[in-house]
Protein backbone atom coordinates (compact mmCIF):
# COMPACT_ATOMS: atom_id res chain seq x y z
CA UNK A 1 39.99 9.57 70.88
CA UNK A 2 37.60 7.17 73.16
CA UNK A 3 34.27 7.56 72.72
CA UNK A 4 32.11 8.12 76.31
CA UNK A 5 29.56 5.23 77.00
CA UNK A 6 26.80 7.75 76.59
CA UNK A 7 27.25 8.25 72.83
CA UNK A 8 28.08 4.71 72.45
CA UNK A 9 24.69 3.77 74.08
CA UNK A 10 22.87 6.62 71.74
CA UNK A 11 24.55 4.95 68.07
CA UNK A 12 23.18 1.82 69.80
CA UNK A 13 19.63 3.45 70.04
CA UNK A 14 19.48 4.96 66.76
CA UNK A 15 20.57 2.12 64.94
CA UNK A 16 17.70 -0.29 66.81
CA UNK A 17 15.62 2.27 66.17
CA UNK A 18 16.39 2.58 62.19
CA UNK A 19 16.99 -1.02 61.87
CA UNK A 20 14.88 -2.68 59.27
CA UNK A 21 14.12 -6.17 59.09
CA UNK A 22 14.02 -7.53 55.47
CA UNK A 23 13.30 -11.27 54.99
CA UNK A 24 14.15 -12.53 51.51
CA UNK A 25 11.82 -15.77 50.30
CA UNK A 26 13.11 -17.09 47.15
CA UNK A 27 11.83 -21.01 45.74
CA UNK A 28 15.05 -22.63 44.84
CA UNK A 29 15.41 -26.39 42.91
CA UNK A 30 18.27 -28.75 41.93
CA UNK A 31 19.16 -29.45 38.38
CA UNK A 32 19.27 -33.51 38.02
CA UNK A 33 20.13 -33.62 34.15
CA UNK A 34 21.30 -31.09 31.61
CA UNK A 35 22.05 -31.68 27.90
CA UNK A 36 21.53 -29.33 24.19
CA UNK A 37 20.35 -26.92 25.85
CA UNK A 38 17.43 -28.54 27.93
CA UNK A 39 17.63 -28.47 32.26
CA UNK A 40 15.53 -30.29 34.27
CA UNK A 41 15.19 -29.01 37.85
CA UNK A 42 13.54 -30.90 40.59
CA UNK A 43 11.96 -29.12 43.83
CA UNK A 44 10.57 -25.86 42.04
CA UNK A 45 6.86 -26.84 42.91
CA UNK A 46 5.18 -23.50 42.64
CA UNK A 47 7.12 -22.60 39.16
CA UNK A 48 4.78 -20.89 36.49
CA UNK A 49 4.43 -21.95 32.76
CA UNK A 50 7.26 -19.35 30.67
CA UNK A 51 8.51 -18.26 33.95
CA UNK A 52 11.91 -17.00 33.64
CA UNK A 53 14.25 -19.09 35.65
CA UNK A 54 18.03 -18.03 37.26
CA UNK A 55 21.00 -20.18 37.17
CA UNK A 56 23.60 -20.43 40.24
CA UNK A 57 26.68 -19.12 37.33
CA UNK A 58 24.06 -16.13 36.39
CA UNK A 59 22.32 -17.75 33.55
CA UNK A 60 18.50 -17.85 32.39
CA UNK A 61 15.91 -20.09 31.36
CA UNK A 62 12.51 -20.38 30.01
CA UNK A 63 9.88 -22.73 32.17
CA UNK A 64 8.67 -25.56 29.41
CA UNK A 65 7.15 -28.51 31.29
CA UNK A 66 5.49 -28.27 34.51
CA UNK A 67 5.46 -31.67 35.94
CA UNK A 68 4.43 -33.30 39.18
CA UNK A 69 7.87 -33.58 40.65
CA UNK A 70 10.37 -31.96 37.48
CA UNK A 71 10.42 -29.04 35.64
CA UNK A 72 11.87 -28.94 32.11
CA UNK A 73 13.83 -25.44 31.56
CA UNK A 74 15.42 -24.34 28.08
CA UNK A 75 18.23 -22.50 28.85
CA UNK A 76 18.74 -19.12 27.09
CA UNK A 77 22.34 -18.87 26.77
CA UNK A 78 25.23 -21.02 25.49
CA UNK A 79 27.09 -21.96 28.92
CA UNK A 80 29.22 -25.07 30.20
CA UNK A 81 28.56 -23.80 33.96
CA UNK A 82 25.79 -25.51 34.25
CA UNK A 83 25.76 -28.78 36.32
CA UNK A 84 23.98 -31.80 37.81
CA UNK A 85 23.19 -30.54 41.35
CA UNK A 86 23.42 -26.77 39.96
CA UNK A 87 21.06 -24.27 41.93
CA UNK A 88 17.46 -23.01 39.87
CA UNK A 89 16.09 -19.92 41.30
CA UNK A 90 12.62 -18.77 40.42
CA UNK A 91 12.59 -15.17 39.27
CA UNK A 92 8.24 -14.49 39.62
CA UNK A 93 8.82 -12.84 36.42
CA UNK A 94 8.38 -13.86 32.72
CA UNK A 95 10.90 -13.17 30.00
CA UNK A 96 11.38 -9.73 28.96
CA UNK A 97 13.69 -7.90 26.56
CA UNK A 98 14.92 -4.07 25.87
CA UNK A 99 13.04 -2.26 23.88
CA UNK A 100 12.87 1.64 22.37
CA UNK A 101 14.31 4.12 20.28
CA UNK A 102 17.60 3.28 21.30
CA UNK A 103 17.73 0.18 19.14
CA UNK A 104 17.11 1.54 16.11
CA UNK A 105 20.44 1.11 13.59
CA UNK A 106 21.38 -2.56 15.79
CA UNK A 107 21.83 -6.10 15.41
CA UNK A 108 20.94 -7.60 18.79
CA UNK A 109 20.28 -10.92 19.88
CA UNK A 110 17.12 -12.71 20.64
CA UNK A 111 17.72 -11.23 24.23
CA UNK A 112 17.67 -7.57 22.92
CA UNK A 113 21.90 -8.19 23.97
CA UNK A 114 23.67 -6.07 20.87
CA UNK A 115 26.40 -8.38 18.14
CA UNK A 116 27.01 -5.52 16.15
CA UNK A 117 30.21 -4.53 18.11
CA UNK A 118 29.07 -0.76 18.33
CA UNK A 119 28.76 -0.68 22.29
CA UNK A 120 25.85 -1.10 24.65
CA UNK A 121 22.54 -0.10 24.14
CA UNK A 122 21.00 1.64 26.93
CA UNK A 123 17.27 0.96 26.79
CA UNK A 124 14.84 2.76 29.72
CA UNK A 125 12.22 -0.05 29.05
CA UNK A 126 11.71 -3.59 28.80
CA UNK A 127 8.71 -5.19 27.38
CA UNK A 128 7.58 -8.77 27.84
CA UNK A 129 8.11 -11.33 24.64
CA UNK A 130 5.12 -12.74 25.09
CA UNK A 131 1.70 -11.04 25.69
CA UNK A 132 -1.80 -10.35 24.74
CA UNK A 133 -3.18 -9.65 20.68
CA UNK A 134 -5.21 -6.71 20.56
CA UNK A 135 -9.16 -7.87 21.00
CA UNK A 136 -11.72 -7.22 18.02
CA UNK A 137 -13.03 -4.08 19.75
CA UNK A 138 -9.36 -2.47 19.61
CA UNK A 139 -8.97 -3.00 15.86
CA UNK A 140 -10.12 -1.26 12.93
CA UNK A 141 -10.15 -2.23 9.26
CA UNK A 142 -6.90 -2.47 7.15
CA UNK A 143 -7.38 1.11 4.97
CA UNK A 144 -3.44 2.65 4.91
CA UNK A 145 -1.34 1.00 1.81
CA UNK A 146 2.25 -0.26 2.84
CA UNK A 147 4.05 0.18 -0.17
CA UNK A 148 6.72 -2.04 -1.17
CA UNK A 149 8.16 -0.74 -4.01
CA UNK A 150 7.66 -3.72 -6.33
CA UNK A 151 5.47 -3.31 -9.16
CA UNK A 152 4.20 -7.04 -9.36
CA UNK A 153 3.10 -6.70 -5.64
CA UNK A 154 1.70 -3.07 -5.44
CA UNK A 155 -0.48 -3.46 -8.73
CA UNK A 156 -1.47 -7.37 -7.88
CA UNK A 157 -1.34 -8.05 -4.03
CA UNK A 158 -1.68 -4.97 -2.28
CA UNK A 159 -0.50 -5.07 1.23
CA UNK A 160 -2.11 -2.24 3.91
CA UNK A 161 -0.66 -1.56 7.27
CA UNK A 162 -1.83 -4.31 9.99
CA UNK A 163 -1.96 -6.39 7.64
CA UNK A 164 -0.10 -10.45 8.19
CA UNK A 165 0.96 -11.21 4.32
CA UNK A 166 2.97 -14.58 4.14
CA UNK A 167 6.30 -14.98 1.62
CA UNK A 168 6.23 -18.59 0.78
CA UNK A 169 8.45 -20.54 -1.86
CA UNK A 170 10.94 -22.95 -2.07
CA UNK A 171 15.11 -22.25 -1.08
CA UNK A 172 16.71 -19.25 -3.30
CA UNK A 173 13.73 -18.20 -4.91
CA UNK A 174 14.21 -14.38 -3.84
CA UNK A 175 11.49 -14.71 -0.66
CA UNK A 176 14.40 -12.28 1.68
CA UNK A 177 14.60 -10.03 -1.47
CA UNK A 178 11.05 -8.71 -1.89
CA UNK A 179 10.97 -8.30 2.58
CA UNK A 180 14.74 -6.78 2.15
CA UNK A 181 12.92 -4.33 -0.66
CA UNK A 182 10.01 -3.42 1.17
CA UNK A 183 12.16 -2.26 4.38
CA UNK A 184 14.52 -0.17 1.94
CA UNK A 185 10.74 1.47 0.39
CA UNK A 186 10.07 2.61 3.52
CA UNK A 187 12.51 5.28 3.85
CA UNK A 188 11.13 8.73 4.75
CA UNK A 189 7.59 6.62 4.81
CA UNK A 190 7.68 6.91 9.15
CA UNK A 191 7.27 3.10 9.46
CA UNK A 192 10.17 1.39 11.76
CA UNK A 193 11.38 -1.91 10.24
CA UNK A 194 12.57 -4.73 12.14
CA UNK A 195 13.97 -8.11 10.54
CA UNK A 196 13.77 -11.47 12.73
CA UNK A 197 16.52 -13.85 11.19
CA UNK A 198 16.19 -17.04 12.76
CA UNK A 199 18.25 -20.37 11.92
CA UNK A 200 20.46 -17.97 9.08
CA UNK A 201 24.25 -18.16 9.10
CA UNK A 202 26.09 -15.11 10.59
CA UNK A 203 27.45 -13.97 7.33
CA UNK A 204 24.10 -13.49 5.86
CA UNK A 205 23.17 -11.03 8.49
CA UNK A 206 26.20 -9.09 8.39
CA UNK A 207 25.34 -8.91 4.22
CA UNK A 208 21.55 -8.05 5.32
CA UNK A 209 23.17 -4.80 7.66
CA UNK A 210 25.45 -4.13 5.08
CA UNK A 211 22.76 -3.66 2.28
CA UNK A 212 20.32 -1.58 4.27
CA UNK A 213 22.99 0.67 5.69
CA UNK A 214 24.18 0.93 1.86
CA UNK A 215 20.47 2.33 0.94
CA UNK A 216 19.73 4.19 4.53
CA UNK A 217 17.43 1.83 5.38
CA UNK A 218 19.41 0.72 8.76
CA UNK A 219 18.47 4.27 10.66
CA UNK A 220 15.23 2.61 10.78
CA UNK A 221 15.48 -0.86 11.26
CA UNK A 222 16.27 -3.13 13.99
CA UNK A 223 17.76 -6.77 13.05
CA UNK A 224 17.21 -9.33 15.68
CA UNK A 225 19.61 -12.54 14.57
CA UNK A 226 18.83 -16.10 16.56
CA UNK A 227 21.48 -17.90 13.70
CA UNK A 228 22.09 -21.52 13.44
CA UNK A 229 24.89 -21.86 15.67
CA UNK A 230 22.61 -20.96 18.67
CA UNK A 231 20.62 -23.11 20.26
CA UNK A 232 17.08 -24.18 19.69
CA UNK A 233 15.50 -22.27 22.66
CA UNK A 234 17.00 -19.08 21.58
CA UNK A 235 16.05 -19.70 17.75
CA UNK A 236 12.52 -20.23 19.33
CA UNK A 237 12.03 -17.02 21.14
CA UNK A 238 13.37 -14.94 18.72
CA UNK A 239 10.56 -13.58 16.46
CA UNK A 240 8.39 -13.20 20.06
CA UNK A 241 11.45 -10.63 21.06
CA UNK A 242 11.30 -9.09 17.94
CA UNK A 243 7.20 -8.61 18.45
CA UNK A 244 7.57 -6.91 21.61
CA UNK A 245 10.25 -4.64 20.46
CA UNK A 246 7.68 -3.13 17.70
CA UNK A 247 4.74 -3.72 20.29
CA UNK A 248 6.91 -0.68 21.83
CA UNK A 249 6.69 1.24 18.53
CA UNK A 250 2.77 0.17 18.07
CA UNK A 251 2.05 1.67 21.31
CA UNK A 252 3.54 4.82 20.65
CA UNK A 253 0.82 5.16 17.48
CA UNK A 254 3.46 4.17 14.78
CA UNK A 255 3.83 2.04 12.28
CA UNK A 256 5.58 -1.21 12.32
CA UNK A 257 7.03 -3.46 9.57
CA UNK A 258 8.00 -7.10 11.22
CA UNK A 259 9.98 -9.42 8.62
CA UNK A 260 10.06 -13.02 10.05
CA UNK A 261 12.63 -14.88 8.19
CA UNK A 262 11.65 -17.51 8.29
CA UNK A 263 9.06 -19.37 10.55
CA UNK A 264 10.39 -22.68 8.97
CA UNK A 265 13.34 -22.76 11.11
CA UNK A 266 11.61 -21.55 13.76
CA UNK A 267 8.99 -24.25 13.44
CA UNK A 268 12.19 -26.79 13.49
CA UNK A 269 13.66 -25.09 16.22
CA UNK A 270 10.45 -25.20 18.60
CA UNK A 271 10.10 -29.11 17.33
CA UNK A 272 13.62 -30.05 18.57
CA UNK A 273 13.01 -28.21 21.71
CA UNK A 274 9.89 -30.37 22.45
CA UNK A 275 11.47 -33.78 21.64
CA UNK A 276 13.97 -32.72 23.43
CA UNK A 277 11.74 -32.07 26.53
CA UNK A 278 10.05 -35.26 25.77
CA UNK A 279 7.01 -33.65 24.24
CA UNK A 280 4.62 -35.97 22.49
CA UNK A 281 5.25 -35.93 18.31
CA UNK A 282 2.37 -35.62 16.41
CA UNK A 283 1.97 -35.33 12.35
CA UNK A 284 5.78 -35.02 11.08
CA UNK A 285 7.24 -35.35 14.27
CA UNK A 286 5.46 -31.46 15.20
CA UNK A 287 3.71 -31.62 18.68
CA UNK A 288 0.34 -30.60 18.49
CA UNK A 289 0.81 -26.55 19.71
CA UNK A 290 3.21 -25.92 16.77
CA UNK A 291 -0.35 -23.98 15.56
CA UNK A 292 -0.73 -21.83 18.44
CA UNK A 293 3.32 -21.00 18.23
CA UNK A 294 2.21 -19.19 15.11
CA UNK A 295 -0.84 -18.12 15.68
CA UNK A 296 0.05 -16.08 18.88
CA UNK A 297 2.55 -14.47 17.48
CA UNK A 298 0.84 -13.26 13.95
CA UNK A 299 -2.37 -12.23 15.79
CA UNK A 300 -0.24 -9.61 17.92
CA UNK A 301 0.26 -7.95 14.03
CA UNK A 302 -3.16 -5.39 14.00
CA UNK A 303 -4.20 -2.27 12.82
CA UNK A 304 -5.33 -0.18 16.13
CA UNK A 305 -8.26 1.93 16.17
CA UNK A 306 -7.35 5.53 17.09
CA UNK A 307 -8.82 5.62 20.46
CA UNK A 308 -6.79 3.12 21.29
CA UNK A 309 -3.45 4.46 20.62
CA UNK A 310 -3.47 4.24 16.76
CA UNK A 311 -0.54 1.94 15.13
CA UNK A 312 0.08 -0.35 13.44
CA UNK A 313 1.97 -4.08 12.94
CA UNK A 314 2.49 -5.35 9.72
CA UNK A 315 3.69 -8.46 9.69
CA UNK A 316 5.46 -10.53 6.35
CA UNK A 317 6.18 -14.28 7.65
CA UNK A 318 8.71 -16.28 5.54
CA UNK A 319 8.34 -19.89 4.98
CA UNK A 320 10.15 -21.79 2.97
CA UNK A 321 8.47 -24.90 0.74
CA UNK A 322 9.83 -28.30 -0.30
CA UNK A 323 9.43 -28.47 -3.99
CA UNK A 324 6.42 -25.95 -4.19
CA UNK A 325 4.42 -28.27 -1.71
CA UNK A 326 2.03 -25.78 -0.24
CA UNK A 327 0.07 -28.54 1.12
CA UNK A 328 2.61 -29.61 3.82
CA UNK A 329 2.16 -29.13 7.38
CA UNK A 330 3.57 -25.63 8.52
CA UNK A 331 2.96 -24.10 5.17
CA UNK A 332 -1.19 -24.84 5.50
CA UNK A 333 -0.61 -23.94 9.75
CA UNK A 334 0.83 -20.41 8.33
CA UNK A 335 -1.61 -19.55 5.04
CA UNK A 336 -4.95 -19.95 7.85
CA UNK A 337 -3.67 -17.32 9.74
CA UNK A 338 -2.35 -14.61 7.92
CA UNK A 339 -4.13 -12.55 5.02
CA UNK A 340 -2.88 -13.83 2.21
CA UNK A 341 0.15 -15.37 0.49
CA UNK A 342 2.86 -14.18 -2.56
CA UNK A 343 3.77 -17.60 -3.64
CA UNK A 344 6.76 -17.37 -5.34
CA UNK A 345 8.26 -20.18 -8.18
CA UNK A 346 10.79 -21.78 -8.75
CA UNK A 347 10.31 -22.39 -12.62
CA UNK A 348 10.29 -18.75 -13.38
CA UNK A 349 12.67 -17.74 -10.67
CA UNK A 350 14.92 -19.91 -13.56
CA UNK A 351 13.29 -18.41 -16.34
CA UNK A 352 14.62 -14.94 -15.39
CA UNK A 353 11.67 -13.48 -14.11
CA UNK A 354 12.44 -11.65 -10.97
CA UNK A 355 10.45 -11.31 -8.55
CA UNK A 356 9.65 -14.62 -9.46
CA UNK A 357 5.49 -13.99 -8.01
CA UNK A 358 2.77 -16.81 -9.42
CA UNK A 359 -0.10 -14.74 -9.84
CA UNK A 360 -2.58 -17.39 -9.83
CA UNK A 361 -2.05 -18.79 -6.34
CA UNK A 362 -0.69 -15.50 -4.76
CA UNK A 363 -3.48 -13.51 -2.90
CA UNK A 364 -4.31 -10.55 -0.98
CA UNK A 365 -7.20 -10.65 1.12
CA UNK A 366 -8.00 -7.24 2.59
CA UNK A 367 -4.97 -5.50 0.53
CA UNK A 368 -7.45 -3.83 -2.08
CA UNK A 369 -9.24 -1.95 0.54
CA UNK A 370 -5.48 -0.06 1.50
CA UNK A 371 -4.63 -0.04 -2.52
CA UNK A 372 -3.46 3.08 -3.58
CA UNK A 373 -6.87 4.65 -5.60
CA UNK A 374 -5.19 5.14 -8.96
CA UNK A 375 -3.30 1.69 -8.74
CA UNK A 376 -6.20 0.48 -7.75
CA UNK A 377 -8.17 1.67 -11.17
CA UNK A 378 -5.29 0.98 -13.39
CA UNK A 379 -4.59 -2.04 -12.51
CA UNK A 380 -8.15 -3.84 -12.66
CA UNK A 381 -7.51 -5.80 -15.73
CA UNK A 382 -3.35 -6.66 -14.94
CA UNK A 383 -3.71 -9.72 -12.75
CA UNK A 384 -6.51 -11.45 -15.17
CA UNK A 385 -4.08 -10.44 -18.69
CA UNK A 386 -1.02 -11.96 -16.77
CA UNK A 387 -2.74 -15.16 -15.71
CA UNK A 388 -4.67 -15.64 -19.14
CA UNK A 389 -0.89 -15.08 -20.50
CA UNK A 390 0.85 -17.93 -18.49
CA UNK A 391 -2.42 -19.92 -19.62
CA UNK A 392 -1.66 -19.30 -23.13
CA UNK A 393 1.62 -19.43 -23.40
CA UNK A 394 1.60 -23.30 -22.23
CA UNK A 395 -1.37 -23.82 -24.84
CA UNK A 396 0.31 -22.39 -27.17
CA UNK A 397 3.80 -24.50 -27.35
CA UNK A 398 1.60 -27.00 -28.56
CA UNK A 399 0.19 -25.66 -32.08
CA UNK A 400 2.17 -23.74 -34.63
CA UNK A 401 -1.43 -22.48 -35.98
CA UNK A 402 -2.72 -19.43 -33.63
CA UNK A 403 -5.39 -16.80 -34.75
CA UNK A 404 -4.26 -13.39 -34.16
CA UNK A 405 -6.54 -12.24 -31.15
CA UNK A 406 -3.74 -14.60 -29.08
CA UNK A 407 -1.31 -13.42 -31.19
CA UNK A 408 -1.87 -10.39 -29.59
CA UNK A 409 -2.81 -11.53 -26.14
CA UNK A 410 0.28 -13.34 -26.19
CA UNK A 411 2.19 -10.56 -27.43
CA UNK A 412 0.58 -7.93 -24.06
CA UNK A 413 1.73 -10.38 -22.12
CA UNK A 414 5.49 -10.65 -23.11
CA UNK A 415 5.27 -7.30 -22.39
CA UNK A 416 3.40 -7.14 -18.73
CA UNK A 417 5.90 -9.86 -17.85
CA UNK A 418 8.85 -7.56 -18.85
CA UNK A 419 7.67 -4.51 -17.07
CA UNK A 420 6.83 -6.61 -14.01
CA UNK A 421 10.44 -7.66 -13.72
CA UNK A 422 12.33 -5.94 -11.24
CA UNK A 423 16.09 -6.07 -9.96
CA UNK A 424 16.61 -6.54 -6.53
CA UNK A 425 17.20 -3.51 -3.84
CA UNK A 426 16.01 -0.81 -6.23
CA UNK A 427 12.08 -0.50 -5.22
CA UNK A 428 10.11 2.16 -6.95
CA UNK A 429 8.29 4.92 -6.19
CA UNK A 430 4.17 4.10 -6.43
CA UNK A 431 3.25 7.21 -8.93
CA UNK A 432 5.83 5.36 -11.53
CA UNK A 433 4.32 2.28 -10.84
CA UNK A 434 0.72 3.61 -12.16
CA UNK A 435 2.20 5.60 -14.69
CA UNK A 436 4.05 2.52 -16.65
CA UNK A 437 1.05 0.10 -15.67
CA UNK A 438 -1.16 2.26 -17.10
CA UNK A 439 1.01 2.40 -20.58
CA UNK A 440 1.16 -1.43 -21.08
CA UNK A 441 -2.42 -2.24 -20.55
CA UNK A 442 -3.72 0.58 -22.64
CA UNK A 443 -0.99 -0.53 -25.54
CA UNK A 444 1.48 2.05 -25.33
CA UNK A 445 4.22 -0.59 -25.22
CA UNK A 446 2.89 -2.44 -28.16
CA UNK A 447 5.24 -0.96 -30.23
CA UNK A 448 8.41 -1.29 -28.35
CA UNK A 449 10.43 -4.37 -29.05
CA UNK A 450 10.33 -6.52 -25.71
CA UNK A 451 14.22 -6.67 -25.65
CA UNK A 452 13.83 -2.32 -25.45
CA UNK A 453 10.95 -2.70 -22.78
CA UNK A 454 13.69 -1.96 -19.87
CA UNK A 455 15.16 1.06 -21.50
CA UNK A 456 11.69 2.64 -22.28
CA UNK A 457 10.82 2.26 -18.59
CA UNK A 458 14.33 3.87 -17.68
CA UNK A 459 13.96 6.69 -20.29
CA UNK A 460 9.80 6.90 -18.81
CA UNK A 461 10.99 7.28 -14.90
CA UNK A 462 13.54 9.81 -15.89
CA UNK A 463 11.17 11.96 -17.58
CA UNK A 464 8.50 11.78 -14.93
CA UNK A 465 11.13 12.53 -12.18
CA UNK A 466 12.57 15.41 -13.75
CA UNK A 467 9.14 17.71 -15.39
CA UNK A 468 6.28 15.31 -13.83
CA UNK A 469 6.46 15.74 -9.90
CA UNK A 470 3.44 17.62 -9.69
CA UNK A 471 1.60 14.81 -11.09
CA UNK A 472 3.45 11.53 -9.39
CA UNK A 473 2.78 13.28 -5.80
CA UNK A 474 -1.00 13.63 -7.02
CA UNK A 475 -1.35 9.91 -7.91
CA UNK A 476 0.72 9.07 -4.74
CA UNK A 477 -1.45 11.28 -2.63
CA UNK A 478 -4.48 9.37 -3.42
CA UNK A 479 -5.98 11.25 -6.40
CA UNK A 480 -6.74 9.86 -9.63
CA UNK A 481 -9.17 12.10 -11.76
CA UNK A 482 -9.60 13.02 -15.57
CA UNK A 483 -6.84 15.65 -15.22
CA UNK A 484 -4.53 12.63 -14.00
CA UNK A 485 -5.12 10.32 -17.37
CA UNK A 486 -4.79 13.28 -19.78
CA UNK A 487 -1.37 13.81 -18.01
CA UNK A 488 -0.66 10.24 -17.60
CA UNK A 489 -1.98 10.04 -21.90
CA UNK A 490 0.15 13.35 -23.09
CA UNK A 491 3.55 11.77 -21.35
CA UNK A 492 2.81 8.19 -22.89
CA UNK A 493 2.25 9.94 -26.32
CA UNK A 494 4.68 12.20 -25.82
CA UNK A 495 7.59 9.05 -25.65
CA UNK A 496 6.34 7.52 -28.80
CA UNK A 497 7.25 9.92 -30.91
């Protein structure tokens, strides 16, 4: 059927008529070299610092150096499709990854991309990795204990929510343990987890979601893996994606536990990424912003005040030491910026004693203020008995010849070091924790062989868990009055008899 020139010449109208012009402006530059992960594009003269950059095969990068006639990209994925004489396309946008409720239970990349084989994860929202710490005027003092479920930290180094607590000690000292611990603790606590593994091997994050879905800690929990078979730029931006993702959570007014494990290896990563951009070294081969690299991303961790939003980021950086040397580089760079440090050692990691936690160096800066109030009064005295104790115990190799007040404080401290031990993945709950901390300061253990100190704890925690609720949920709750110690005193002389 032939259409008449009349309707022809009315389609005509209407589609001049609807006909929108759209003129698309897009910046594009050449790549000139490419190598381990590094790009460097000329003709991109407008380009912004951490601008996300597109690749002719589909690929991104991350804007490093801006200079006069180059710009230096790391390139976020691992691809062979990129060229000499490749097209760069500037995006106007900065890097940004998925982030919500749907990633709760995941592994995902350092892109938010999931590894875990379970399917795509359909995130409504995207947050930027990198972007502003909440100012002074938006925070509000550290006052809300995070427990972690280890006696040796809860009695001695309190952590609070907000608060930045480092984990430092040298290789296989049981640093992951005591983070992997205090995500399992949090379990029907309403804080989400999320663990940053940068620079680890593959196998040690499929363990790590193995354990936590094992104790029902992975509902919870988001794992963000940047391993050592990717490339330096992703290993870099990893622990920003995993900030962003509970920056989602923070908003919202929860609580947030971020592991970073460990900054080390992210520190290395971020230094072969600037050599490799042709970045001036500074002291050991670090350029001079490897500071800031931490410090942006640890200040982001905060307490908000209510009127803000409420929340909460609490964040416990790894960082692993070369032969207990505290005083190197990244390990000062970290301990100035966060609130305090659990230094753990290798010696008594050897000995046995696990969590292996030197008490003299190890600190918690505004931890006491967000102590539990009965921890806080029991365990007073603890930290100054177990120090004095390791004090002794060196003295007292030397002379065969002791009087018996050291006898004794010897003796309470054999026994504080055995109830301070703890095996890994089985946390505790906090009114147990006051409960047998109570007992061996006040001497209730003095009697008990130290070999038999484990099996009076067991046959203690079963007791208070089957006909002592009432009173654990009153200690837990915040309470600690006269009532409490009789209780606490009857049970204690109850299990000597």
């Amino acid at each position: 059927m032939n259409a008449r020139p009349e309707e022809i010449s009315n389609i005509i109208k209407e589609q001049i008529k609807n006909y929108k012009s759209k003129i698309e402006m897009a910046e594009t530059g050449t790549v000139i070299l490419v190598g381990d992960g590094i790009a460097k594009v000329y003709g991109l003269r407008n380009c912004m610092a951490s601008e996300l950059l597109e690749f002719e095969d589909g690929s991104f990068g991350l804007a490093q150096n801006l200079e006069e006639e180059t710009v230096s990209v790391a390139i976020m994925s691992e691809t062979d499709k990129i060229k000499e004489g490749s097209k760069v396309r500037r995006t106007g946008r900065v890097l940004s990854v998925p982030v919500g409720e749907e990633l709760l239970g995941r592994v995902v990349n350092a892109l938010g991309e999931p590894i875990d084989g379970k399917g795509s994860v359909n995130c409504k929202a995207t947050h930027p990795i990198e972007s502003e710490a909440p100012g002074i005027i938006q925070r509000k003092s550290v006052s809300v204990p995070l427990q972690t479920g280890i006696k040796a930290i809860d009695s001695m180094i309190p952590i609070g929510r907000g608060q930045r607590e480092l984990i430092i000690g040298d290789r296989q000292t049981g640093k992951s343990e005591i983070a992997v611990d205090t995500i399992i603790n949090q379990k029907g606590k309403d804080v989400i987890c999320i663990y940053v593994a940068i620079g680890q091997k593959n196998t040690s994050v499929v363990q790590l979601a193995q354990n936590l879905q094992r104790a029902g800690a992975m509902e919870y929990t988001i794992i963000v893996s940047a391993s050592a078979s990717e490339s330096a730029p992703v290993q870099y931006i990893a622990p920003y994606s995993g900030c962003a993702m509970a920056e989602y959570f923070r908003e919202k007014g929860r609580d947030v536990l971020i592991v970073y494990d460990d900054l080390s290896k992210h520190a290395v990563a971020y230094r072969a990424l600037s050599l490799l951009i042709r970045r001036p070294p500074g002291r050991e081969a670090y350029p001079g912003d490897v500071f800031y690299l931490h410090s942006r991303l640890l200040e982001r961790s905060a307490c908000v005040a209510d009127e803000y939003g409420g929340g909460s980021i609490t964040a416990l950086p790894l960082i692993e030491t070369q032969a207990g040397d505290v005083s190197a580089y990244i390990p000062t760079n970290v301990i100035s910026i966060t609130d305090g440090q659990i230094f753990l050692e290798t010696e008594l990691f050897h000995s046995g004693i696990m969590p292996a936690i030197n008490p003299g160096i190890s600190v918690s800066r505004v931890g006491g203020s967000a102590q539990l109030k009965a921890m806080k009064k029991v365990s007073g005295e603890l930290k100054l008995l177990y120090s004095q104790y390791l004090e002794l115990k060196s003295f007292a190799q030397f002379g065969s010849d002791l009087d018996a007040d050291t006898k004794k404080r010897l003796a309470l401290g054999e026994r504080i070091v055995e109830v301070l031990k703890q095996d890994r993945n089985h946390p505790l709950r906090a009114g147990c924790q006051v409960v047998i901390i109570y007992a061996v300061i006040h001497g209730y253990l003095d009697s008990v062989e130290v070999n038999k100190v484990k099996d009076y704890e067991e046959e203690l925690y079963s007791k208070l868990e089957a006909e002592k609720q009432d009173l654990l949920n009153r200690l837990e709750a915040g309470f600690y009055e006269q009532c409490d110690i009789d209780e606490i005193e009857a049970t204690l002389k109850e299990m000597q008899r």
